[in-house]
PDB file of N, CA and C in Angstrom:
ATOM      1  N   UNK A   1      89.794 105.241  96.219  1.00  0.00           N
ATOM      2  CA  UNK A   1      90.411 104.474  95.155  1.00  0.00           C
ATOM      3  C   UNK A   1      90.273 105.191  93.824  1.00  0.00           C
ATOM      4  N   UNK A   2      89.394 106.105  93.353  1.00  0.00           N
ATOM      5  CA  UNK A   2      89.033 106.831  92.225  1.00  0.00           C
ATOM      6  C   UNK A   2      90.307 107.725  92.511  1.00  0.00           C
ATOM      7  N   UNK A   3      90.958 108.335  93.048  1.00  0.00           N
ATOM      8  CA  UNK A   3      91.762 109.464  92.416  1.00  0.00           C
ATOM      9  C   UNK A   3      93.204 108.338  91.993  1.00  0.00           C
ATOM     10  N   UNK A   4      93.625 107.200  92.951  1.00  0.00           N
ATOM     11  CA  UNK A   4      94.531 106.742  92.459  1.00  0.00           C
ATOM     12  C   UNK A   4      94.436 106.604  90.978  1.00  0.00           C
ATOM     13  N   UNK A   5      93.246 105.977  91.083  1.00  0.00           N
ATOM     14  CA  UNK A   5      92.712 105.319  89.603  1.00  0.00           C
ATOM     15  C   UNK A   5      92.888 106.619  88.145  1.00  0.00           C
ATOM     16  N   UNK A   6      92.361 107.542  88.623  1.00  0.00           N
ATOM     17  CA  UNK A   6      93.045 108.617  87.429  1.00  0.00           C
ATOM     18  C   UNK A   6      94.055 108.844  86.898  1.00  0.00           C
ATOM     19  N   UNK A   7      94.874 108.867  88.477  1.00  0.00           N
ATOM     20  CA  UNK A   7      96.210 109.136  88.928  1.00  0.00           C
ATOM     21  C   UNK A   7      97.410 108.556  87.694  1.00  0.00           C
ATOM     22  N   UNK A   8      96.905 107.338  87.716  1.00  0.00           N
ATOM     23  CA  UNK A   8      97.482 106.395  86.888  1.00  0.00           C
ATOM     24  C   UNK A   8      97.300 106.404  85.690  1.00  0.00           C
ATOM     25  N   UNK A   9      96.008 106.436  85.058  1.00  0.00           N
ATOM     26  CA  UNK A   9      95.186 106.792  83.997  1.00  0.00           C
ATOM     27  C   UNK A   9      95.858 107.809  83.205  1.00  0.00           C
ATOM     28  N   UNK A  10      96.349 108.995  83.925  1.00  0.00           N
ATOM     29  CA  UNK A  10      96.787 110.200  83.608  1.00  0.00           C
ATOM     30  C   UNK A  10      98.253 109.776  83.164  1.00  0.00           C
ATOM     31  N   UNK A  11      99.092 108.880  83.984  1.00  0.00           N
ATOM     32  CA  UNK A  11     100.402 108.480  84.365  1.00  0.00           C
ATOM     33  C   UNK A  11     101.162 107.576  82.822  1.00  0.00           C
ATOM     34  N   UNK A  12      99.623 106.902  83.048  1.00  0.00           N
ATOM     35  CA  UNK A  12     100.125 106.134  81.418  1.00  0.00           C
ATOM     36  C   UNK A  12     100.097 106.972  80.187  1.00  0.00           C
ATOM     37  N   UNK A  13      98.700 107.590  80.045  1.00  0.00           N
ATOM     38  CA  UNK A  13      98.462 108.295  78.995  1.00  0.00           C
ATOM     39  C   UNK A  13      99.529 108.762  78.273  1.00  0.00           C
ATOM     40  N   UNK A  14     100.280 109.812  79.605  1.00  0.00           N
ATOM     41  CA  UNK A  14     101.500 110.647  80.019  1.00  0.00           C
ATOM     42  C   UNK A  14     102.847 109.761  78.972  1.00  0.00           C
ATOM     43  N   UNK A  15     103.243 108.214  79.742  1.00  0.00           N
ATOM     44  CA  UNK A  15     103.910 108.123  79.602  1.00  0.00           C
ATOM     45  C   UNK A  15     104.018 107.355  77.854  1.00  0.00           C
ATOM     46  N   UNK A  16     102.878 106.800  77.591  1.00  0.00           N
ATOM     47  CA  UNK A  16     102.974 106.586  76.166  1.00  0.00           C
ATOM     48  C   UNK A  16     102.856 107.602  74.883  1.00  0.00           C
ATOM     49  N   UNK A  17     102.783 108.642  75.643  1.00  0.00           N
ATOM     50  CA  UNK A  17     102.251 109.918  74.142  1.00  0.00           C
ATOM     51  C   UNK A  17     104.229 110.277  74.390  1.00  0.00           C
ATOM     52  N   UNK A  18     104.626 110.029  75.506  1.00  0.00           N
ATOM     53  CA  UNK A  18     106.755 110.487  75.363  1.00  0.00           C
ATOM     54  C   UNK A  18     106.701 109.259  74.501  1.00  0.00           C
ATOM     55  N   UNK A  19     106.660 108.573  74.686  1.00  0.00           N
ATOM     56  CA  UNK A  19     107.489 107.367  74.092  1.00  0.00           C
ATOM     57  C   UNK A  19     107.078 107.361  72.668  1.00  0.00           C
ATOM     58  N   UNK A  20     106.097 107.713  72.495  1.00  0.00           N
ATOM     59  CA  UNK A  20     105.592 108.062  70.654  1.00  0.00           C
ATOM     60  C   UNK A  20     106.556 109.132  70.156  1.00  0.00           C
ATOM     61  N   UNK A  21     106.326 110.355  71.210  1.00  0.00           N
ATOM     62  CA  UNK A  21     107.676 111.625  70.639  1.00  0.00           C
ATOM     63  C   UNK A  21     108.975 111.183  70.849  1.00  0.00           C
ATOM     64  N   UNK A  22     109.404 110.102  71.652  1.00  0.00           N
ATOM     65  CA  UNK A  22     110.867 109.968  71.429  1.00  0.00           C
ATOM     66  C   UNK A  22     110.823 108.632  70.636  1.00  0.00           C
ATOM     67  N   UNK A  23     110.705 107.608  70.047  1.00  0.00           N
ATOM     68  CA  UNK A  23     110.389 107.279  68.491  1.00  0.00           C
ATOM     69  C   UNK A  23     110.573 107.909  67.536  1.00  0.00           C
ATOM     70  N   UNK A  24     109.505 108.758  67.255  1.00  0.00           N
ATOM     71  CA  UNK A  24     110.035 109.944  66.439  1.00  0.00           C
ATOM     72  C   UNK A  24     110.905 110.738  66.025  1.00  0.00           C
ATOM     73  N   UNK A  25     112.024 111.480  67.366  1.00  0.00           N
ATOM     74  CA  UNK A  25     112.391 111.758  67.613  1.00  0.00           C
ATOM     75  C   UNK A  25     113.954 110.844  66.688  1.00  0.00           C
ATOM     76  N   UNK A  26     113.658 109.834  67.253  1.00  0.00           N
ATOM     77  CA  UNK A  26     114.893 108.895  66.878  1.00  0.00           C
ATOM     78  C   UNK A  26     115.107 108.114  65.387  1.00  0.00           C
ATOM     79  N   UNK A  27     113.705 108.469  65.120  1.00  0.00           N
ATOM     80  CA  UNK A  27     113.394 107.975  63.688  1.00  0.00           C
ATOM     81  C   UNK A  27     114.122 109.175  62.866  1.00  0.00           C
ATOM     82  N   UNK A  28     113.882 110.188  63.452  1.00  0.00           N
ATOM     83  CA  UNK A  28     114.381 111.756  62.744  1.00  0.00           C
ATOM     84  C   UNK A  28     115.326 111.623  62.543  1.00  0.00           C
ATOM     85  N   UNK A  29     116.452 111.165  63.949  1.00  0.00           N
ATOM     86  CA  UNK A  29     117.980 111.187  64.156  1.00  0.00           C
ATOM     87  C   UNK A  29     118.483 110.050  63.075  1.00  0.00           C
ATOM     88  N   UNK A  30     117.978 109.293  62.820  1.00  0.00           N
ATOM     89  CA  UNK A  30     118.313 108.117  61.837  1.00  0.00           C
ATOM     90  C   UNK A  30     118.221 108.107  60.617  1.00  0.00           C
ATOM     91  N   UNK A  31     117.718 109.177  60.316  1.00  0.00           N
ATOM     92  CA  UNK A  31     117.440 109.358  58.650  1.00  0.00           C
ATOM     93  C   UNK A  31     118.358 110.765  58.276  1.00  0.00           C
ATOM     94  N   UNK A  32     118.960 111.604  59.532  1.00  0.00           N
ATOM     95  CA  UNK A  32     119.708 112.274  59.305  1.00  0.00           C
ATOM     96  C   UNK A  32     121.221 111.815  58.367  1.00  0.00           C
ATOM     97  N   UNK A  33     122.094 112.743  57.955  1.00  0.00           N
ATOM     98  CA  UNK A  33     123.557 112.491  57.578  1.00  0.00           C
ATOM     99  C   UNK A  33     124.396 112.727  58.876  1.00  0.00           C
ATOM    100  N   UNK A  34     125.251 112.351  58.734  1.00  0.00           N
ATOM    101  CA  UNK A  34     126.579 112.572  59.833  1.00  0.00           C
ATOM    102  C   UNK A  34     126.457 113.745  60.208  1.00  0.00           C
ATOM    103  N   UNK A  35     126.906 114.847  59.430  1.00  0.00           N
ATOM    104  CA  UNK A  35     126.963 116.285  59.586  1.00  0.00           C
ATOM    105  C   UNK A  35     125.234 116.719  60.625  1.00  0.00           C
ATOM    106  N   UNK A  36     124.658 116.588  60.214  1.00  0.00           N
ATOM    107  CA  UNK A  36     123.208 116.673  60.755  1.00  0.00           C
ATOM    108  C   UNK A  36     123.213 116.080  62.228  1.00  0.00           C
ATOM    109  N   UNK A  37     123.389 114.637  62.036  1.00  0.00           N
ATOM    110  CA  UNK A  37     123.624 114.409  63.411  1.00  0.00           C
ATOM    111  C   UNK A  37     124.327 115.139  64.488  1.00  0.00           C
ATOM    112  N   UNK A  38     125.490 115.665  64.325  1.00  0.00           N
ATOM    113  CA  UNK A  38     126.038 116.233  65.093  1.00  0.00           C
ATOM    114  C   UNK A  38     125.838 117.181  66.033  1.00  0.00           C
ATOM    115  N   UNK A  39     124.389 118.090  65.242  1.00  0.00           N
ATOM    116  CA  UNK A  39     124.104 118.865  65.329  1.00  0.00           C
ATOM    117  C   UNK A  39     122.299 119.010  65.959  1.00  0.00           C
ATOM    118  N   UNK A  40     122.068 117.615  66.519  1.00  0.00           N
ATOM    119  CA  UNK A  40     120.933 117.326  66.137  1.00  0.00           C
ATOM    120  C   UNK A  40     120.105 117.933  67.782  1.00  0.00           C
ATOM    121  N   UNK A  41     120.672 118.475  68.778  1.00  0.00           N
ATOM    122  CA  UNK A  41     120.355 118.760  69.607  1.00  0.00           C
ATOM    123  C   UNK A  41     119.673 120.256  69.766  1.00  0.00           C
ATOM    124  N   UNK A  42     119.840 120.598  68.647  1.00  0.00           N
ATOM    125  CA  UNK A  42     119.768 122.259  67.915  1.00  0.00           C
ATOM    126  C   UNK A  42     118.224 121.706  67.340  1.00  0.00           C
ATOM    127  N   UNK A  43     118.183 120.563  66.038  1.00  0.00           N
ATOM    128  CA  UNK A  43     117.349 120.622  65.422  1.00  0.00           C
ATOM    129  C   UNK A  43     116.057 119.589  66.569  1.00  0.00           C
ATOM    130  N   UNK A  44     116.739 119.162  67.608  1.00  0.00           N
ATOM    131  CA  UNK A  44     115.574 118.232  68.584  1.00  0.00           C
ATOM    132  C   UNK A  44     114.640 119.140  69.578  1.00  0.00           C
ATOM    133  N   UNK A  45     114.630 120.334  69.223  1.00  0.00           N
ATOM    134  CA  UNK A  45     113.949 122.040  69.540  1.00  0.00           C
ATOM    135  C   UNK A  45     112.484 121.730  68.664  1.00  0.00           C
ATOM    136  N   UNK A  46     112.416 121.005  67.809  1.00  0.00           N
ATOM    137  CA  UNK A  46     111.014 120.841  67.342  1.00  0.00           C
ATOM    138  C   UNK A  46     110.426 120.441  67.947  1.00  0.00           C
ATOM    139  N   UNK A  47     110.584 119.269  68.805  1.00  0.00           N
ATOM    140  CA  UNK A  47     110.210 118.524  69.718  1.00  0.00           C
ATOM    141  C   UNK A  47     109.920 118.983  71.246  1.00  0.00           C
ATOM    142  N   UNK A  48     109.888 120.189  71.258  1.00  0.00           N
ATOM    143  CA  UNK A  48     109.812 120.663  72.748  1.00  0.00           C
ATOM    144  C   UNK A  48     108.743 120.836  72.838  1.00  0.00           C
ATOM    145  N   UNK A  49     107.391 120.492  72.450  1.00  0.00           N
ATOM    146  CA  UNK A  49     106.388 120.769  72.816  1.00  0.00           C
ATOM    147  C   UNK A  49     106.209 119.249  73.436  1.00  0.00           C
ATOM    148  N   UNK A  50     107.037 118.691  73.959  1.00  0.00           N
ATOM    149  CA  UNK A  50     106.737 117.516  75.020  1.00  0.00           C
ATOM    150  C   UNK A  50     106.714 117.664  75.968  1.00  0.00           C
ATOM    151  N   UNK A  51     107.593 118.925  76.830  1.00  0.00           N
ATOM    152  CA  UNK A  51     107.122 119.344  77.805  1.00  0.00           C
ATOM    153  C   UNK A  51     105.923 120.197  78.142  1.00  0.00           C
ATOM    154  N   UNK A  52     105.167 120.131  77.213  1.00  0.00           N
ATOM    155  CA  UNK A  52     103.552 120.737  77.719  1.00  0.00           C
ATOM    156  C   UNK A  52     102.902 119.354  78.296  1.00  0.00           C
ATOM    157  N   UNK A  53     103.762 117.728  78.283  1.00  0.00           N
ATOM    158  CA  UNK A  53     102.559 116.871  78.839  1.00  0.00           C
ATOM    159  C   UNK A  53     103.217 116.966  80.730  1.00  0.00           C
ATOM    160  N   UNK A  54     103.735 117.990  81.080  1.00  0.00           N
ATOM    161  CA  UNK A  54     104.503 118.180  82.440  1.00  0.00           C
ATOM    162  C   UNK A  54     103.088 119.008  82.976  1.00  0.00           C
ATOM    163  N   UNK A  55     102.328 119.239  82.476  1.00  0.00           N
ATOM    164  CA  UNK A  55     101.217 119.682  82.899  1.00  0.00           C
ATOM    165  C   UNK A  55     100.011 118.800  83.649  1.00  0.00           C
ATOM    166  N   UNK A  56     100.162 117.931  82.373  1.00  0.00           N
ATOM    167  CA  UNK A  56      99.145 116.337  82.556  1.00  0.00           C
ATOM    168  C   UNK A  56      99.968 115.509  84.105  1.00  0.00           C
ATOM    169  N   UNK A  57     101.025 115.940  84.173  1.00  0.00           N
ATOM    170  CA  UNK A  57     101.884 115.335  84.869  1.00  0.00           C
ATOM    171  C   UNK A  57     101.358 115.672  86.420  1.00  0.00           C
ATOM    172  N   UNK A  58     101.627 117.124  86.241  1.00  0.00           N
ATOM    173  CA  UNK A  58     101.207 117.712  87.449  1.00  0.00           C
ATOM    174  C   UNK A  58      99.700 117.789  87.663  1.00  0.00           C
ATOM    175  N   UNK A  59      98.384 117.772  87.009  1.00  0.00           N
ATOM    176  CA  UNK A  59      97.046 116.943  87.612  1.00  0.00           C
ATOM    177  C   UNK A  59      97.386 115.950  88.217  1.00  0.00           C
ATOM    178  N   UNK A  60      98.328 114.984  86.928  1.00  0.00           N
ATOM    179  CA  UNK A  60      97.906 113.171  87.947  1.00  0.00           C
ATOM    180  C   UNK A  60      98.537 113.264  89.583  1.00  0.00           C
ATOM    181  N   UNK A  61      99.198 114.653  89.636  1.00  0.00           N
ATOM    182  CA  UNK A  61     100.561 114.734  91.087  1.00  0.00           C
ATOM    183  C   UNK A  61      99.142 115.269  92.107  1.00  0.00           C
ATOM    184  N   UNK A  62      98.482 116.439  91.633  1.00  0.00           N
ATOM    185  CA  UNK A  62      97.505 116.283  92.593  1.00  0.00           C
ATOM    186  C   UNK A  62      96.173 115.533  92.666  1.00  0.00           C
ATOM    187  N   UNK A  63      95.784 114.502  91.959  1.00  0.00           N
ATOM    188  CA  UNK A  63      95.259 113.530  92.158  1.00  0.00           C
ATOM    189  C   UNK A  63      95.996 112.358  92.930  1.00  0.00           C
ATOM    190  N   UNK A  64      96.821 112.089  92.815  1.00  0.00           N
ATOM    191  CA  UNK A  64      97.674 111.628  94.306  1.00  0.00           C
ATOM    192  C   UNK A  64      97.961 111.831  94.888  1.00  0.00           C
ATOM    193  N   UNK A  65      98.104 113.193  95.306  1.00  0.00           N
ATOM    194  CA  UNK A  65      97.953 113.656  96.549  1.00  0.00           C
ATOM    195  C   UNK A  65      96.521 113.646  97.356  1.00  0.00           C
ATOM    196  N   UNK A  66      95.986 113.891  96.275  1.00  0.00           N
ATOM    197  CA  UNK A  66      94.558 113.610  96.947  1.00  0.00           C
ATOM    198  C   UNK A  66      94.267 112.651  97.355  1.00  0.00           C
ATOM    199  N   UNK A  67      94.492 110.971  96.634  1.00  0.00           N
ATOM    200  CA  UNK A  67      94.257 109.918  97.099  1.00  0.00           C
ATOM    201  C   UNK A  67      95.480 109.512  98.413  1.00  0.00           C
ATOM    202  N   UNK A  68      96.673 110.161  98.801  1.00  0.00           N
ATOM    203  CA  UNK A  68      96.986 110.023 100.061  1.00  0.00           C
ATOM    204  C   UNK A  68      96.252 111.120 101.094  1.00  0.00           C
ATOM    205  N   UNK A  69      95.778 111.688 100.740  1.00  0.00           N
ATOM    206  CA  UNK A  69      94.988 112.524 101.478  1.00  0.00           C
ATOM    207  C   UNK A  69      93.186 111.561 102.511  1.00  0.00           C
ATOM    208  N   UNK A  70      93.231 111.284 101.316  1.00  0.00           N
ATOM    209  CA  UNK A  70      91.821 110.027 101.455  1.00  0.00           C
ATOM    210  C   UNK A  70      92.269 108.939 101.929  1.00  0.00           C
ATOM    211  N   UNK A  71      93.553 108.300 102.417  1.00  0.00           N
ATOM    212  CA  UNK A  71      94.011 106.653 102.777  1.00  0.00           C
ATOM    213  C   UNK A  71      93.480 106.094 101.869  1.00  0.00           C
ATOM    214  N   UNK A  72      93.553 105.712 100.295  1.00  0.00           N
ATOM    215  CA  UNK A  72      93.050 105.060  99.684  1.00  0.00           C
ATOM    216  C   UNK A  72      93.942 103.818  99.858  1.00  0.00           C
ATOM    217  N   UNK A  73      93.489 102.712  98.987  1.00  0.00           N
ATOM    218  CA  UNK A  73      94.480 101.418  98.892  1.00  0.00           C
ATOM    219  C   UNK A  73      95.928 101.772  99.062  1.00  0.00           C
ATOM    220  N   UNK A  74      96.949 100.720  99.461  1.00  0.00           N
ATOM    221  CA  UNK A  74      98.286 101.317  99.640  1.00  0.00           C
ATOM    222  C   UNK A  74      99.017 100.651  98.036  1.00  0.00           C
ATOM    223  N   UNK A  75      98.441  99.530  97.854  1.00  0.00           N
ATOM    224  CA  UNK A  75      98.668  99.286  96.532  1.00  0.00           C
ATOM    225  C   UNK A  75      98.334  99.827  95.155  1.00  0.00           C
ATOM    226  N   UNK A  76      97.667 100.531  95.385  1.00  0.00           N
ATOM    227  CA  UNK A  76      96.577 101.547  94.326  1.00  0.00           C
ATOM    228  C   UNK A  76      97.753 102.584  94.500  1.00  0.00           C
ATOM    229  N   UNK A  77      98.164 103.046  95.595  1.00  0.00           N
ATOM    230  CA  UNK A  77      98.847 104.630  96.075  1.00  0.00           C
ATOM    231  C   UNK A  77     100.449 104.079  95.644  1.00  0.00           C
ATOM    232  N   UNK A  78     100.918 103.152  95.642  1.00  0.00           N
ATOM    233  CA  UNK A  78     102.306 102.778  95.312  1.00  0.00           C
ATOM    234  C   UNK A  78     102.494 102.373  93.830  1.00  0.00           C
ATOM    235  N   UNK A  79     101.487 102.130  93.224  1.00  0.00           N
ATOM    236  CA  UNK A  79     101.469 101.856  91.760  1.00  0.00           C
ATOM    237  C   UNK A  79     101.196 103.118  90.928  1.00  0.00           C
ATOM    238  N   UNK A  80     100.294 103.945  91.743  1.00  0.00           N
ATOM    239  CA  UNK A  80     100.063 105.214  90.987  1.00  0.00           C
ATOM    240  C   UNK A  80     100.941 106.152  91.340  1.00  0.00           C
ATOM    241  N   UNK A  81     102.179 105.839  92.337  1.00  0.00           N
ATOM    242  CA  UNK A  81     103.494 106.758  92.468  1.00  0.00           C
ATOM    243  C   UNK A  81     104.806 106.681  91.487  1.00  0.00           C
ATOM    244  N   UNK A  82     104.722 104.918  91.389  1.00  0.00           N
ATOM    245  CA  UNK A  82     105.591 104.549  90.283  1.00  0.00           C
ATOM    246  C   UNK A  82     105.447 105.292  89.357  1.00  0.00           C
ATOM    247  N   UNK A  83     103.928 105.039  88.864  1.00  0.00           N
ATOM    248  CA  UNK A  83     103.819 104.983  87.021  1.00  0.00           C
ATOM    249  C   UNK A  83     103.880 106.652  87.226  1.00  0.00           C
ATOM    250  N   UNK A  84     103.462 107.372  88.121  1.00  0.00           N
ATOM    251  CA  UNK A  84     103.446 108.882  88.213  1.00  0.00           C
ATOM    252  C   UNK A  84     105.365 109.123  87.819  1.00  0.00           C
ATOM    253  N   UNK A  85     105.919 108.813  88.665  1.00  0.00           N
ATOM    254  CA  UNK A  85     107.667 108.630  88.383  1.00  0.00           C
ATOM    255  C   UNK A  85     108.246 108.313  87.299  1.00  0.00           C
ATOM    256  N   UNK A  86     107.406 107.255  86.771  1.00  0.00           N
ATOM    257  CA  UNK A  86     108.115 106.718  85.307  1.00  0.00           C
ATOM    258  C   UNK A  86     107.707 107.615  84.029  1.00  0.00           C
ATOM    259  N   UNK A  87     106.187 107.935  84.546  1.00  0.00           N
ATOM    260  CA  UNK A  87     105.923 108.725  83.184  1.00  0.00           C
ATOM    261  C   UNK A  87     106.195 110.717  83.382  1.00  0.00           C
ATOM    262  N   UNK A  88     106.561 110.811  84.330  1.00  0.00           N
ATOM    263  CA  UNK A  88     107.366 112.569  84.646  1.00  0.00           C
ATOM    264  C   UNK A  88     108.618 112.143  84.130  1.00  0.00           C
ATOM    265  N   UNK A  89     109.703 111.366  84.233  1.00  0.00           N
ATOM    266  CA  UNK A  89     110.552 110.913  84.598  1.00  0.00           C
ATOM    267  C   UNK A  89     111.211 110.783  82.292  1.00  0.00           C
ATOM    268  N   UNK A  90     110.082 109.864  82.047  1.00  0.00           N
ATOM    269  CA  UNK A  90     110.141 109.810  80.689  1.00  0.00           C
ATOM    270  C   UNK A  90     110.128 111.344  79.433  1.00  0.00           C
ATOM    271  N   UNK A  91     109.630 112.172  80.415  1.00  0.00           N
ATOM    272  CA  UNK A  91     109.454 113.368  79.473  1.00  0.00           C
ATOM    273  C   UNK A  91     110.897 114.087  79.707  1.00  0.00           C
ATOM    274  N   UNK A  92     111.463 114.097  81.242  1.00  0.00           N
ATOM    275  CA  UNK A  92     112.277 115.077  81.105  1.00  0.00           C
ATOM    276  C   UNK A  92     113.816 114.390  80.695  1.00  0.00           C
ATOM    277  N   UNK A  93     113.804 112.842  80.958  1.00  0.00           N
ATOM    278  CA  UNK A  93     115.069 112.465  80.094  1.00  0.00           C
ATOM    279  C   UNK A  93     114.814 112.124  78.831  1.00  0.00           C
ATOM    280  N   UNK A  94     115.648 112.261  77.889  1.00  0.00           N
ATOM    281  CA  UNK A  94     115.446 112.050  76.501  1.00  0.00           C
ATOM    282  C   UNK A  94     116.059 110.470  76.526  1.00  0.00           C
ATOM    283  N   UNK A  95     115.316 109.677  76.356  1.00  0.00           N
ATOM    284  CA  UNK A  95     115.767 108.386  76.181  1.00  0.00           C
ATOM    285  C   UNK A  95     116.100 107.769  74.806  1.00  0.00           C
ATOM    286  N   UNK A  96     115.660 108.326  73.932  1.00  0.00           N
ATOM    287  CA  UNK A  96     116.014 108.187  72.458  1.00  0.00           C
ATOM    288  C   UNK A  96     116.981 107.845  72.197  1.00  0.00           C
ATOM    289  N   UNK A  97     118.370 108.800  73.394  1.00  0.00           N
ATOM    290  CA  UNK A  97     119.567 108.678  73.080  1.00  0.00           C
ATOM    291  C   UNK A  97     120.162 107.396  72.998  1.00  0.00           C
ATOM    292  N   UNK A  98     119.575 106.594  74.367  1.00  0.00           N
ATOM    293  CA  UNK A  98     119.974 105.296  74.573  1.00  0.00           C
ATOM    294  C   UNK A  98     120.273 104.748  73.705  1.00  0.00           C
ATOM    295  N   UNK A  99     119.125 104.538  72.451  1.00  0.00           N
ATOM    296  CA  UNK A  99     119.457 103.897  70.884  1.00  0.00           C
ATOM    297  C   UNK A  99     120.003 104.121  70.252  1.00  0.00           C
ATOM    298  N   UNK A 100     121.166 105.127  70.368  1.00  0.00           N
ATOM    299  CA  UNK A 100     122.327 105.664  69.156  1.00  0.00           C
ATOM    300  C   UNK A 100     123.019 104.808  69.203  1.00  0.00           C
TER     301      UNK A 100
END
């Protein structure tokens, strides 16, 4: 049950430090002008140091592997696959956009 338990740990961490950079991100896009906007996929290159949490991503991936390795809980192992999914999942789509 301990590696799920990281697993997840790692999963959230993961997925709330994206959701702070795409906030940001969108806060940026909103204070831009028209012209700026247009262009804003050029200037959203500041922001690429969000894929360094694809790292954090990949521990929590082999800490669940490990805990299917161990038969841990199946509910522990299906919750820490989700949130593993949602928070990989959050870094590599830019969801910010949604709010334009």
């Amino acid at each position: 049950m301990k590696f799920s338990i990281i697993s997840i740990l790692l999963s959230i961490f993961n997925f709330t430090a994206t959701v702070k950079i795409n906030t940001h991100i969108l806060k940026d896009y909103w204070s831009t002008d028209g012209k700026t906007q247009i262009l804003y996929g050029f200037l959203e290159l500041k922001y690429s140091y969000k894929y360094y949490y694809l790292i954090i991503s990949f521990v929590s991936l082999f800490f669940l592997i490990s805990a299917f390795k161990n038969k841990e809980s199946e509910k522990f192992l299906y919750s820490a696959m989700f949130i593993f999914l949602l928070g990989t999942s959050s870094i590599i789509i830019g969801f910010w956009k949604w709010f334009v």
